[in-house]
Protein backbone atom coordinates (compact mmCIF):
# COMPACT_ATOMS: atom_id res chain seq x y z
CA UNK A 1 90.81 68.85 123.21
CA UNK A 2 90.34 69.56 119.69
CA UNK A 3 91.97 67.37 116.73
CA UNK A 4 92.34 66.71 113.12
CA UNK A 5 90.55 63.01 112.72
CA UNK A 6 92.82 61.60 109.89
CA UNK A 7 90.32 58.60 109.84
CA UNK A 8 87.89 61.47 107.96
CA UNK A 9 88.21 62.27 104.09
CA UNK A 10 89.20 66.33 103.97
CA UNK A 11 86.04 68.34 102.43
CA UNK A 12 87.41 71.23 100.36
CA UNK A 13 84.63 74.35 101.04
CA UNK A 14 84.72 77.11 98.28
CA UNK A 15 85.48 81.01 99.42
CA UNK A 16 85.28 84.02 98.50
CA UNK A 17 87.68 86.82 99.60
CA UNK A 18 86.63 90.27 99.80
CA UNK A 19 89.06 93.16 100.58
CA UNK A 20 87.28 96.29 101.52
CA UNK A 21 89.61 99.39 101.08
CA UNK A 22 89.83 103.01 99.48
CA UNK A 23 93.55 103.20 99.10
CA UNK A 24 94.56 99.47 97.51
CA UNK A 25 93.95 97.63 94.59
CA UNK A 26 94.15 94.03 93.69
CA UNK A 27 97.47 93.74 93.06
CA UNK A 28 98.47 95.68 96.29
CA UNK A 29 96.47 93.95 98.39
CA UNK A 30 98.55 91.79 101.11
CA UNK A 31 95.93 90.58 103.33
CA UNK A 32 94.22 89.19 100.83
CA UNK A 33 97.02 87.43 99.32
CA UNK A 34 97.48 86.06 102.85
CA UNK A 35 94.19 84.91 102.87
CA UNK A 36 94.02 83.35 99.30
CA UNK A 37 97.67 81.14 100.01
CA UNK A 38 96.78 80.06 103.22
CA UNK A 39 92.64 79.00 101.70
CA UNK A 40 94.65 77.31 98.66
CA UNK A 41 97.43 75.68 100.72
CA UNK A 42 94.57 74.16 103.12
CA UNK A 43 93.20 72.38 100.01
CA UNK A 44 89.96 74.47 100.01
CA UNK A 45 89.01 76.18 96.20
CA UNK A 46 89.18 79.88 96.12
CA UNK A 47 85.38 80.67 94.72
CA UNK A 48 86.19 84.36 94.15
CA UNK A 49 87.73 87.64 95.25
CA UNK A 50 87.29 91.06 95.05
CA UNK A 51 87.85 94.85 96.08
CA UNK A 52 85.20 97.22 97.30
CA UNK A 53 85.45 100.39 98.83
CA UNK A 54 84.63 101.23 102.38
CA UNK A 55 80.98 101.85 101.27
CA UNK A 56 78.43 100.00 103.22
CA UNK A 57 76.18 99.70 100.46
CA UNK A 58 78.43 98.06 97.73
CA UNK A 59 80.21 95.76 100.38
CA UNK A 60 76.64 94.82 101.32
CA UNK A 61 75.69 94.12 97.41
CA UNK A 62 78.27 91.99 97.03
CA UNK A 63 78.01 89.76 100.09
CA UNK A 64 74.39 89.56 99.00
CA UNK A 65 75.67 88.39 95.98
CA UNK A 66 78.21 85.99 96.92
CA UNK A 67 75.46 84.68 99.56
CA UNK A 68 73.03 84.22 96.21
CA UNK A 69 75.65 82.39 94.72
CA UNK A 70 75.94 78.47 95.11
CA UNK A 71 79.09 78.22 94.38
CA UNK A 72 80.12 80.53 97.30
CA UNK A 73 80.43 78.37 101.04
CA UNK A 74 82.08 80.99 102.94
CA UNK A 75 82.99 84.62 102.53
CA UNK A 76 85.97 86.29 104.17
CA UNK A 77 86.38 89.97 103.80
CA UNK A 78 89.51 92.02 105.39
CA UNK A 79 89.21 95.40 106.14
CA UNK A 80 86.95 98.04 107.32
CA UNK A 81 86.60 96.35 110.95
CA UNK A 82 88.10 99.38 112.61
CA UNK A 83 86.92 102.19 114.44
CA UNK A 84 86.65 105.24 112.22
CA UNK A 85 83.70 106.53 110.25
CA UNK A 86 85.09 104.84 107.35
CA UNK A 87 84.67 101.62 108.57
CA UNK A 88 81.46 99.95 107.88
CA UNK A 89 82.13 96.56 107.00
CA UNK A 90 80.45 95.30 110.20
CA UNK A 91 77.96 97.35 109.97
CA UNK A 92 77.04 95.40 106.64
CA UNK A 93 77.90 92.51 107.38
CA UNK A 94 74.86 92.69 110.71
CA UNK A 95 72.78 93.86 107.74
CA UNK A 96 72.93 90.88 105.96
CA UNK A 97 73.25 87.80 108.85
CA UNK A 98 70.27 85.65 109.48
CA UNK A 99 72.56 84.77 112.71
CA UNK A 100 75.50 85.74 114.15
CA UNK A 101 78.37 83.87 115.29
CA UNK A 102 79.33 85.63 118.41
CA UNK A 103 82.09 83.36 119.65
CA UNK A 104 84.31 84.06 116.90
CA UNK A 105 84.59 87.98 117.88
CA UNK A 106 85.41 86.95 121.44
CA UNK A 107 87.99 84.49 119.81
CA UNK A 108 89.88 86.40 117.66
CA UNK A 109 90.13 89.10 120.06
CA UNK A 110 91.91 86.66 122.73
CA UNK A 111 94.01 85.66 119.87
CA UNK A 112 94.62 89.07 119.16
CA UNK A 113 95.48 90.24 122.69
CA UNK A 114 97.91 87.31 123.09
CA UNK A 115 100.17 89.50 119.99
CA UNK A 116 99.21 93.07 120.43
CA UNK A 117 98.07 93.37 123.79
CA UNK A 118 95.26 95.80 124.52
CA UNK A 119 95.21 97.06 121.01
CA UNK A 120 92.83 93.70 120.37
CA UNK A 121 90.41 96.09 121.84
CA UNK A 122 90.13 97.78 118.91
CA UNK A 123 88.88 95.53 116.20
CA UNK A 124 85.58 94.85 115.44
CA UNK A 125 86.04 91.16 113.98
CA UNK A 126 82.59 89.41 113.33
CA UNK A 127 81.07 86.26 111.97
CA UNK A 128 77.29 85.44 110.57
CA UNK A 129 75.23 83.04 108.58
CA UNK A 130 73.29 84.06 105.71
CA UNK A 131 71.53 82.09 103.17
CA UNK A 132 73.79 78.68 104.11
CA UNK A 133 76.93 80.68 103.81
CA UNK A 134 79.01 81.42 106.49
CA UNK A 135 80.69 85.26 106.50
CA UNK A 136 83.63 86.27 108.55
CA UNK A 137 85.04 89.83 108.78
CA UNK A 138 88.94 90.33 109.94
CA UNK A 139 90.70 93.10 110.19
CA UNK A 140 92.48 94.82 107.44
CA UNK A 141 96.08 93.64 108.54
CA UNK A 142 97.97 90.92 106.98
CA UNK A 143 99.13 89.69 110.28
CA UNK A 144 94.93 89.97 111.71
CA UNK A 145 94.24 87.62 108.52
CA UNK A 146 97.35 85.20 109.36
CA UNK A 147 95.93 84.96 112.91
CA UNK A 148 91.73 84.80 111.80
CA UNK A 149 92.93 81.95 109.31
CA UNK A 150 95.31 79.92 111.73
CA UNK A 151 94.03 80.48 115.14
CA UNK A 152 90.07 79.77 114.24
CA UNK A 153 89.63 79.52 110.66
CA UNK A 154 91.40 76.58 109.65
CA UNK A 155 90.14 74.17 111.65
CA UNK A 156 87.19 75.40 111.82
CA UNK A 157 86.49 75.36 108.61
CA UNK A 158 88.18 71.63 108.00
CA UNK A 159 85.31 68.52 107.91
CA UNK A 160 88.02 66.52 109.85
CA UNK A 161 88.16 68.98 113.18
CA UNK A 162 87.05 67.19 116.07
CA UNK A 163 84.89 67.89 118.24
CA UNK A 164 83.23 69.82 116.05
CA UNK A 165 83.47 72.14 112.99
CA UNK A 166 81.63 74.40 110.83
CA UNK A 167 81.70 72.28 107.80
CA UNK A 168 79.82 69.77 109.23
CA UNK A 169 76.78 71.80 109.56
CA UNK A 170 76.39 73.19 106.49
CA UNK A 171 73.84 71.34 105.42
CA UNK A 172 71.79 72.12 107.85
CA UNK A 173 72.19 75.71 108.08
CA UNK A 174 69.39 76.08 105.97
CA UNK A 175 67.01 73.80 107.36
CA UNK A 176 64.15 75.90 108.57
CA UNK A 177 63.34 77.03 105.29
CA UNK A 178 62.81 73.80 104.84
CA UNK A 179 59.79 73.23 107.16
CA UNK A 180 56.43 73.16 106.61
């Protein structure tokens, strides 16, 4: 069964949040303000944030970016997961993983399905790896990024989570570039 070890010291990860949307702005964006309290009330540093459009190129330039950037552990973008032709932030996301994390679609969906039934069906959540940083993609909901946070996020993102976590990795995520 899964567990916080207290015995372990808490390793705070730096994000980056990313809202992808054509209609809201910073300061009218909920889901990333549910995001950002729940990344700073964990004890984790908030790296960045930012607003795109739903244009696969630019939210593509900037995940690039963020994954250049040392300073960035994890991105998590919210938004654009959907099914309409607007929605392409999976579709750049998959154009930027080195690996995908498939397990956290299938999780978030059961997640999903235990609030809002067969509408889960409908979300396109999705996880990766790219240069050492890990990228997540949840819907455009505050109450998609309340569950993506809580149900998988948090622990999985917390050095302490037992039996195992993402955190703990990370420093090997990289390690075939490594080899000679």
């Amino acid at each position: 069964m899964s567990r916080i070890d207290e015995s372990l010291e808490f390793i705070p990860v730096r994000i980056a949040v990313l809202t992808v949307s054509d209609t809201r702005s910073l300061a009218e964006d909920r889901s990333g303000d549910v995001l950002v309290g729940r990344i700073e009330e964990a004890g984790h540093v908030l790296a960045d944030r930012a607003l795109v459009p739903d244009d696969q190129a630019a939210i593509e330039a900037k995940l690039r970016a963020w994954i250049a950037d040392p300073e960035v552990d994890v991105v998590i973008s919210t938004g654009g997961t959907g099914l309409t032709g607007r929605d392409v932030t999976v579709e750049a996301h998959e154009a930027v993983y080195e690996k995908t994390i498939p397990g956290f679609a299938i999780m978030f969906t059961v997640l999903s399905a235990e609030k809002i039934g067969t509408s889960a069906i409908q979300s396109r959540a999705c996880a990766g790896v790219a240069g050492g940083t890990y990228l997540f993609a949840l819907p455009g909901s505050p109450g998609a990024c309340r569950d993506g946070w809580d149900g998988i996020l948090k622990a999985q993102l917390d050095y302490r989570h037992r039996p195992c976590n993402f955190v703990e990795i990370m420093p090997r995520l990289e390690e075939h570039r490594q080899r000679k």
